[in-house]
N, C-alpha and C. Protein backbone atom coordinates (compact mmCIF):
# COMPACT_ATOMS: atom_id res chain seq x y z
N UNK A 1 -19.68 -0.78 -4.16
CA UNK A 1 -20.81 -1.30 -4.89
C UNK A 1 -22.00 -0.41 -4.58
N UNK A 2 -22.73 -0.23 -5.93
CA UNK A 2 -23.83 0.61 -5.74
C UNK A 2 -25.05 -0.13 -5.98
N UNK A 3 -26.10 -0.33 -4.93
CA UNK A 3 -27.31 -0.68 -4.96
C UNK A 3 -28.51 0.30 -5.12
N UNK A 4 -29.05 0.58 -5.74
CA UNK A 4 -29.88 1.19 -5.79
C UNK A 4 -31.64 0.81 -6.77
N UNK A 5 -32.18 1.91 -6.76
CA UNK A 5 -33.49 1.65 -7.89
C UNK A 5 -33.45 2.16 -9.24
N UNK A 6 -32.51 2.97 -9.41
CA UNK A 6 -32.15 3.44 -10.49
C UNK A 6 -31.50 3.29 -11.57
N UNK A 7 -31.98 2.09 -12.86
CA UNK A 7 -31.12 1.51 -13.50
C UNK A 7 -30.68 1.72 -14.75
N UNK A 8 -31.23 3.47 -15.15
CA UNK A 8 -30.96 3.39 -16.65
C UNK A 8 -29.39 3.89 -16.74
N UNK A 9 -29.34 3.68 -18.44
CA UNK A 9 -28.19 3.55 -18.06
C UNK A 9 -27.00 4.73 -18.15
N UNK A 10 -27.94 5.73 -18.13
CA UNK A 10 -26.91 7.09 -17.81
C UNK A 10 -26.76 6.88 -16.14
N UNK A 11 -27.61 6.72 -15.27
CA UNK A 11 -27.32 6.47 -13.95
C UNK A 11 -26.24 5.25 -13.54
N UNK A 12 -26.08 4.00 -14.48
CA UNK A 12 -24.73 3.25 -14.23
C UNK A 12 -23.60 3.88 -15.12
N UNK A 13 -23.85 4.45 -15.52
CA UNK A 13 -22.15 5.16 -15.98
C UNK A 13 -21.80 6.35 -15.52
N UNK A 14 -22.55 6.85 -14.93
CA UNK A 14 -22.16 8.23 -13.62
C UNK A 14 -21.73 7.56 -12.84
N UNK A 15 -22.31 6.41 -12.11
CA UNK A 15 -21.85 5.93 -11.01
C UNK A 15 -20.82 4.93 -10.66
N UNK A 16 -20.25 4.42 -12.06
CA UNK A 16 -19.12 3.61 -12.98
C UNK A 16 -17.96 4.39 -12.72
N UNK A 17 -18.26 5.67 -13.42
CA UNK A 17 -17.15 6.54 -14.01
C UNK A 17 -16.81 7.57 -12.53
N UNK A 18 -17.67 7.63 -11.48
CA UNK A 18 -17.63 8.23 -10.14
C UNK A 18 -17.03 7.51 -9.33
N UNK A 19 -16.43 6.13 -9.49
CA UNK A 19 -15.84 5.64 -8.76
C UNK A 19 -16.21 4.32 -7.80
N UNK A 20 -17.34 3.70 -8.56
CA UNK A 20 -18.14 2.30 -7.82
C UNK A 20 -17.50 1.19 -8.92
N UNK A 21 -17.22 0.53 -8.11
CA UNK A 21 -16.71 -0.43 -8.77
C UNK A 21 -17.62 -1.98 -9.53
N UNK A 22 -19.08 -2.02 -9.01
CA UNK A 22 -19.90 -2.65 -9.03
C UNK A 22 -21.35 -2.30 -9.37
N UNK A 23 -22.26 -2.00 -10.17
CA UNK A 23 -23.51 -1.73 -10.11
C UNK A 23 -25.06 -2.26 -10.02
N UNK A 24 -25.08 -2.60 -9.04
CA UNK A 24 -26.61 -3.40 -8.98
C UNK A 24 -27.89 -2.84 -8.57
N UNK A 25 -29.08 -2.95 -9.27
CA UNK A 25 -30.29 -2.41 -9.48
C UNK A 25 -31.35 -3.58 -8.46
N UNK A 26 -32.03 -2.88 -7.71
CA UNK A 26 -32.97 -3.23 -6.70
C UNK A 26 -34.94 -3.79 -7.62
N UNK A 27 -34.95 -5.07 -7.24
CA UNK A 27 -34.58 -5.89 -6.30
C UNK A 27 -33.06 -6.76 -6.52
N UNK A 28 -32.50 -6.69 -6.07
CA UNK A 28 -31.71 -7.84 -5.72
C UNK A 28 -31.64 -9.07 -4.81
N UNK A 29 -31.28 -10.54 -5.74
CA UNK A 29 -31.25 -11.88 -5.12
C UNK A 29 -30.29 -11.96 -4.04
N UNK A 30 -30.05 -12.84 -2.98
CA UNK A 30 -29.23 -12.79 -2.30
C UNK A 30 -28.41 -14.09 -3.34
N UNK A 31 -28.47 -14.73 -3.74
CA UNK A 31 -27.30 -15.16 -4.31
C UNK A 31 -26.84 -14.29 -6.12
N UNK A 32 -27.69 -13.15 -6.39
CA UNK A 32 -26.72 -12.21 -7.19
C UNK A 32 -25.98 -11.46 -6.31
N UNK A 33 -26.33 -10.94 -4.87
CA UNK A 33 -25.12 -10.27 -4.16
C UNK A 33 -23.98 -10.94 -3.38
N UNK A 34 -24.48 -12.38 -3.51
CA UNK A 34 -23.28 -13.02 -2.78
C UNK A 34 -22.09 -13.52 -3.85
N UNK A 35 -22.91 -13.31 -5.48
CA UNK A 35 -21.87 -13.68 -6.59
C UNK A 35 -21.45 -12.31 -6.87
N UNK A 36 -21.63 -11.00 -6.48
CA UNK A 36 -21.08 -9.90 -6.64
C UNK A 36 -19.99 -9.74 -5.77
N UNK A 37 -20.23 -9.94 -4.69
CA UNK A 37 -19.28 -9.78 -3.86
C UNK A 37 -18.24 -10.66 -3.68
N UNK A 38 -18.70 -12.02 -4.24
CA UNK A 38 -17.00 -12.84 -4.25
C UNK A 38 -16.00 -11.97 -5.65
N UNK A 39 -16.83 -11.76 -6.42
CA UNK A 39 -15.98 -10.84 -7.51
C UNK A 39 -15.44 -9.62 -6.79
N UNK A 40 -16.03 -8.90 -6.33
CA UNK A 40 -15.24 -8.01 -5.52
C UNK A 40 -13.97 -8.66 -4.45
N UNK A 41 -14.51 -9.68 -3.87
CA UNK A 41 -13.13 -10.18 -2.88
C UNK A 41 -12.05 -10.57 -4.08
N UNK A 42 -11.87 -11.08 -5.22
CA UNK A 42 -11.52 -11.46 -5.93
C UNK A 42 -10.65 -10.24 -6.37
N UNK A 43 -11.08 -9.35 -7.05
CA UNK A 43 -10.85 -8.08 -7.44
C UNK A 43 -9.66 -7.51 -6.40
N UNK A 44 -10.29 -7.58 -5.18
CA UNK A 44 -9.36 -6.84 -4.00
C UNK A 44 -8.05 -8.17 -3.78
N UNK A 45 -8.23 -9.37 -3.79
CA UNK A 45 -7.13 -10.19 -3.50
C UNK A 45 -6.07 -10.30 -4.92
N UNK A 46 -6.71 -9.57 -6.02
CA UNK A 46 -5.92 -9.19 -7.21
C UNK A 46 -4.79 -7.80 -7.24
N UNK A 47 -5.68 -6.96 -6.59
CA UNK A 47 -5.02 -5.64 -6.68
C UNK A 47 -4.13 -5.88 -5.54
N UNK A 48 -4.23 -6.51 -4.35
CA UNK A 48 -2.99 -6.82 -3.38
C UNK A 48 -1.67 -7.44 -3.75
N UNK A 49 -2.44 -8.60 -4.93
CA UNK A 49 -1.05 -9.45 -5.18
C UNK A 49 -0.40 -8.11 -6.21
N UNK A 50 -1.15 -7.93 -6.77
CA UNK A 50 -0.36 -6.78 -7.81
C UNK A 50 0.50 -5.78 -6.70
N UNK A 51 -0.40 -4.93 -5.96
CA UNK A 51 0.78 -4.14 -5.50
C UNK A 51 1.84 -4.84 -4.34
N UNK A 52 1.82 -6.55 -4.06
CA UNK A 52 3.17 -6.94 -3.60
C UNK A 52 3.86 -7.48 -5.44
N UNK A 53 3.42 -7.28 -6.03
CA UNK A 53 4.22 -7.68 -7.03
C UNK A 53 5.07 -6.17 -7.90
N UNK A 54 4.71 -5.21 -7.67
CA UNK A 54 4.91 -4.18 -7.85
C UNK A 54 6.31 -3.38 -6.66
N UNK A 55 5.73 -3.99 -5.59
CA UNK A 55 7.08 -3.80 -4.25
C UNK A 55 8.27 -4.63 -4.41
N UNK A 56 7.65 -5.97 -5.77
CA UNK A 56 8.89 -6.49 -5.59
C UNK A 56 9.79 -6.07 -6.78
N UNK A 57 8.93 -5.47 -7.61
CA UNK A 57 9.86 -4.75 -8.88
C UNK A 57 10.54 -3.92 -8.56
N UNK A 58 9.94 -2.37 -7.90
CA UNK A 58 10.73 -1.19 -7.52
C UNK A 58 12.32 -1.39 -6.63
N UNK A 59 11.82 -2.75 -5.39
CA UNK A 59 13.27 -3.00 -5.34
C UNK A 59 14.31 -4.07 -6.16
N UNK A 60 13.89 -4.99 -6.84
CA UNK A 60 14.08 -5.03 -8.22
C UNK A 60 15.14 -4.04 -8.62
N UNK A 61 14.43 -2.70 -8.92
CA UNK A 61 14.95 -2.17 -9.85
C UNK A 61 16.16 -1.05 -8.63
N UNK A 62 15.28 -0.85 -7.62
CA UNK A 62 16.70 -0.41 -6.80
C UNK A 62 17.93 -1.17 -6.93
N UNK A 63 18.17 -2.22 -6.77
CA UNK A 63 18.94 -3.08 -6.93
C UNK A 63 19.66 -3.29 -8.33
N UNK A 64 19.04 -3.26 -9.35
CA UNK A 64 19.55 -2.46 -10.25
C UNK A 64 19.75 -1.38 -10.49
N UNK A 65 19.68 -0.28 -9.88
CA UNK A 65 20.32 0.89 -10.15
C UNK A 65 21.55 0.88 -9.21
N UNK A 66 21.55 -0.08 -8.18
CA UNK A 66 22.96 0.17 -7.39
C UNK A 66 24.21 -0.33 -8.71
N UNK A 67 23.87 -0.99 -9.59
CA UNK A 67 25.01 -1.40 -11.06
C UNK A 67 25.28 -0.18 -12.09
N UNK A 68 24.13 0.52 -11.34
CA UNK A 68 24.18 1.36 -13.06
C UNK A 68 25.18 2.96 -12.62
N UNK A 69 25.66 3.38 -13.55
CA UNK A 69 26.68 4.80 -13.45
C UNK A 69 27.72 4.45 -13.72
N UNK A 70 28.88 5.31 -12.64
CA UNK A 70 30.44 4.69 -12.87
C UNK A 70 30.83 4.27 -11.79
N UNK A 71 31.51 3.15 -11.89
CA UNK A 71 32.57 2.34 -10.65
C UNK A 71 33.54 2.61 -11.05
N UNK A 72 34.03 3.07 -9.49
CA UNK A 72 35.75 3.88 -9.47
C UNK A 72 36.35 2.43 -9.24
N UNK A 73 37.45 1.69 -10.69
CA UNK A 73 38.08 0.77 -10.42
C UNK A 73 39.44 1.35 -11.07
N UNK A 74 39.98 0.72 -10.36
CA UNK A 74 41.83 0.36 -10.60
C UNK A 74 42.22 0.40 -11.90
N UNK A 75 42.80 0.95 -12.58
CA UNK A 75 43.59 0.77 -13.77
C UNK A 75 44.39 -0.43 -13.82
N UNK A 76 44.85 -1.11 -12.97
CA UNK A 76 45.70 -2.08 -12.18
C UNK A 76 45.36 -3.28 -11.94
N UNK A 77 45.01 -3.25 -11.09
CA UNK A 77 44.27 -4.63 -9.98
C UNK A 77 43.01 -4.67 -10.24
N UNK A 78 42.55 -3.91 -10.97
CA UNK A 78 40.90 -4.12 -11.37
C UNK A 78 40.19 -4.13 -10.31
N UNK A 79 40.60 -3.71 -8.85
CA UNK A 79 39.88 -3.96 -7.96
C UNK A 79 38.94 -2.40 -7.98
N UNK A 80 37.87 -2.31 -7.01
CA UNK A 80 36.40 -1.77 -6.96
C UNK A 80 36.58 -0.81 -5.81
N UNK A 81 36.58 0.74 -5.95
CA UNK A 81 36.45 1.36 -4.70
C UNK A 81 34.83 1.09 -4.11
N UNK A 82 34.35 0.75 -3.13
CA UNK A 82 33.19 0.77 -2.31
C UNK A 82 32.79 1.99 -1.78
N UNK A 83 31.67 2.05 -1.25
CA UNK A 83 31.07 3.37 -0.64
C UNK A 83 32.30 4.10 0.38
N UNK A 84 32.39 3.36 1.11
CA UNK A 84 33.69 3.28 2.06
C UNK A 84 35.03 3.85 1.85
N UNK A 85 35.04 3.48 0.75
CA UNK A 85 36.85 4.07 0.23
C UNK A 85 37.38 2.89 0.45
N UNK A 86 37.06 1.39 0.61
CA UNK A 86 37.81 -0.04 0.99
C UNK A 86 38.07 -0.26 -0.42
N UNK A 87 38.84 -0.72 -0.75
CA UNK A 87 39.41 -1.02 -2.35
C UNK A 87 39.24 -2.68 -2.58
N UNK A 88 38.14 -3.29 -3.12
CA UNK A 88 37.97 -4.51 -3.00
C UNK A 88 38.05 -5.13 -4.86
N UNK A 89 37.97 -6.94 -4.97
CA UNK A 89 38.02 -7.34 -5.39
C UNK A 89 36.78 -7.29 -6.51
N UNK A 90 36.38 -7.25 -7.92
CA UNK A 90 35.48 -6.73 -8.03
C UNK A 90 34.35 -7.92 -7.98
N UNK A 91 35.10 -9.36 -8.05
CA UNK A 91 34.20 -10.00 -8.07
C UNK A 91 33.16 -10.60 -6.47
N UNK A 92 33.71 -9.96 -5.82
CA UNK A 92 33.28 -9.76 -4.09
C UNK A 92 32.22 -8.31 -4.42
N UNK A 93 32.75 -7.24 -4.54
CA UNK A 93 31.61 -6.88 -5.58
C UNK A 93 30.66 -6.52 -5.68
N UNK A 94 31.01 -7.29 -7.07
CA UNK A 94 29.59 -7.86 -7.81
C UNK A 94 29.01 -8.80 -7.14
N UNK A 95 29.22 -9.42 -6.99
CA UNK A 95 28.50 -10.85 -6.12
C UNK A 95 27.61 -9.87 -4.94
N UNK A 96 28.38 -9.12 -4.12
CA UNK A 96 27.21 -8.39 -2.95
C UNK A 96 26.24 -7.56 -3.75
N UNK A 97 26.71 -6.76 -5.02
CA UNK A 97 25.19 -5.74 -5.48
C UNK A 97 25.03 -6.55 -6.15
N UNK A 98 25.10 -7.34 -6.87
CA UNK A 98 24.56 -8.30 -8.41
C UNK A 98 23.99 -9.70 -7.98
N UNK A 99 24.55 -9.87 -6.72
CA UNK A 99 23.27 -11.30 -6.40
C UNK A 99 24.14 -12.58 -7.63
N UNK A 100 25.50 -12.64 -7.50
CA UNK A 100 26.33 -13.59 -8.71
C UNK A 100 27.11 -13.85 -8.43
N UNK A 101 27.24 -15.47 -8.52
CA UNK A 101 28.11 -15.77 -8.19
C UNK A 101 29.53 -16.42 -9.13
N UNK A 102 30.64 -16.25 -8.56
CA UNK A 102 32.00 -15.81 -10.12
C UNK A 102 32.69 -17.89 -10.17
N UNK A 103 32.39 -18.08 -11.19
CA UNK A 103 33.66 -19.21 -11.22
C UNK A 103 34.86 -18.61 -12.17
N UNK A 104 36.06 -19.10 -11.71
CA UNK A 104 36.71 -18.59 -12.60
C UNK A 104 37.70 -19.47 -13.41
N UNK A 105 37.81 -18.72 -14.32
CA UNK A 105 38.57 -20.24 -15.55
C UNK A 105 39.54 -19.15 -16.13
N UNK A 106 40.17 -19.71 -17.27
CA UNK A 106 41.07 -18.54 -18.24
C UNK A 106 41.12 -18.77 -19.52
N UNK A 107 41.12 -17.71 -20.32
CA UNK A 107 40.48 -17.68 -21.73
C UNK A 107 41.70 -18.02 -22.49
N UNK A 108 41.37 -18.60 -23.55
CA UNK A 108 42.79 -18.77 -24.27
C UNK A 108 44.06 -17.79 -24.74
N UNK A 109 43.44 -16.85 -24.67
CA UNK A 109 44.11 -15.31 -24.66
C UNK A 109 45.43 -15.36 -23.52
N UNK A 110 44.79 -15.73 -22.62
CA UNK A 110 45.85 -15.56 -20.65
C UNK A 110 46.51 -16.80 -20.67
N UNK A 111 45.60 -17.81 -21.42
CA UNK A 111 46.46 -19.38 -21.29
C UNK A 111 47.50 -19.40 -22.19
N UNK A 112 47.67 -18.39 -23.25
CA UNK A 112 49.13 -18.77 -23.78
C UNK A 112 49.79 -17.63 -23.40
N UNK A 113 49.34 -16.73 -23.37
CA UNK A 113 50.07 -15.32 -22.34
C UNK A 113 51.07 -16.18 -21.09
N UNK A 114 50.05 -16.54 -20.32
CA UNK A 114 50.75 -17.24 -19.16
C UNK A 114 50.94 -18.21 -18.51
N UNK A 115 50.69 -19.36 -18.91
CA UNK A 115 50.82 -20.56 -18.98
C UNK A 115 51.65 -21.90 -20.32
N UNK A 116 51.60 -20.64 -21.18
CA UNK A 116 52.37 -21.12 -22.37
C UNK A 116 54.06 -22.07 -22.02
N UNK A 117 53.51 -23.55 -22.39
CA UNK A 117 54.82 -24.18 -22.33
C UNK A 117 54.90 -24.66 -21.23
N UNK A 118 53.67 -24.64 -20.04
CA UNK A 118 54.03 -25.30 -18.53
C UNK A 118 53.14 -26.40 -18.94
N UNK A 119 53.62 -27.57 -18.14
CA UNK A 119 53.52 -29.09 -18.71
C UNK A 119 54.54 -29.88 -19.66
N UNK A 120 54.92 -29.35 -20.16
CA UNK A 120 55.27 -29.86 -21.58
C UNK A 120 56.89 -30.15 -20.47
N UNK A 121 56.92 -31.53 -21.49
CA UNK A 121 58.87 -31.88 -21.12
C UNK A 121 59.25 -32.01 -21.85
């Protein structure tokens, strides 16, 4: 914040555009600088939440990029090579990078594939 005696207004837009975030011209009230400065605390408790809201995107998006490319899976077993070379299940997984969790059911496709005719007497 810039206080000064100087109020025209090429002198607040030098000092705007220079990097003050506030411009006040002398005399000043003590309750115009005490309503300047809660705007400034205001201002600063804004740009904080922003940059934790910003820390929480980038890993966010780390976390999405651990999904994105190619996964070396099985032609077979559909199972998931890991960093490791451990050959896992893919829905174990997904569930550790994807934050998801799997129920599993079977589509009518697999239910007459493989279940076709069990029950029945």
């Amino acid at each position: 914040m810039i206080c000064t005696a100087r109020g025209d207004t090429a002198d607040v837009v030098q000092a705007l555009e220079s990097g003050a975030n506030d411009y006040v011209t002398k005399p000043i009230t003590r309750d115009e600088l005490r309503a300047r400065l809660l705007v400034g605390e205001r201002t600063v408790e804004l740009e904080s939440a922003l940059h934790g809201r910003i820390a929480d995107l980038r890993e966010a998006l780390a976390h999405v990029k651990q999904l994105q490319g190619l996964l070396p899976i099985c032609m077979h077993c559909k199972r998931i090579r890991s960093g490791d070379d451990a050959w896992q299940r893919i829905e174990r997984y997904l569930e550790k990078h994807a934050e998801v969790e799997f129920s599993h059911g079977v589509c009518d496709r697999c239910l007459e594939e493989h279940y076709a005719g069990v029950g029945e007497d």
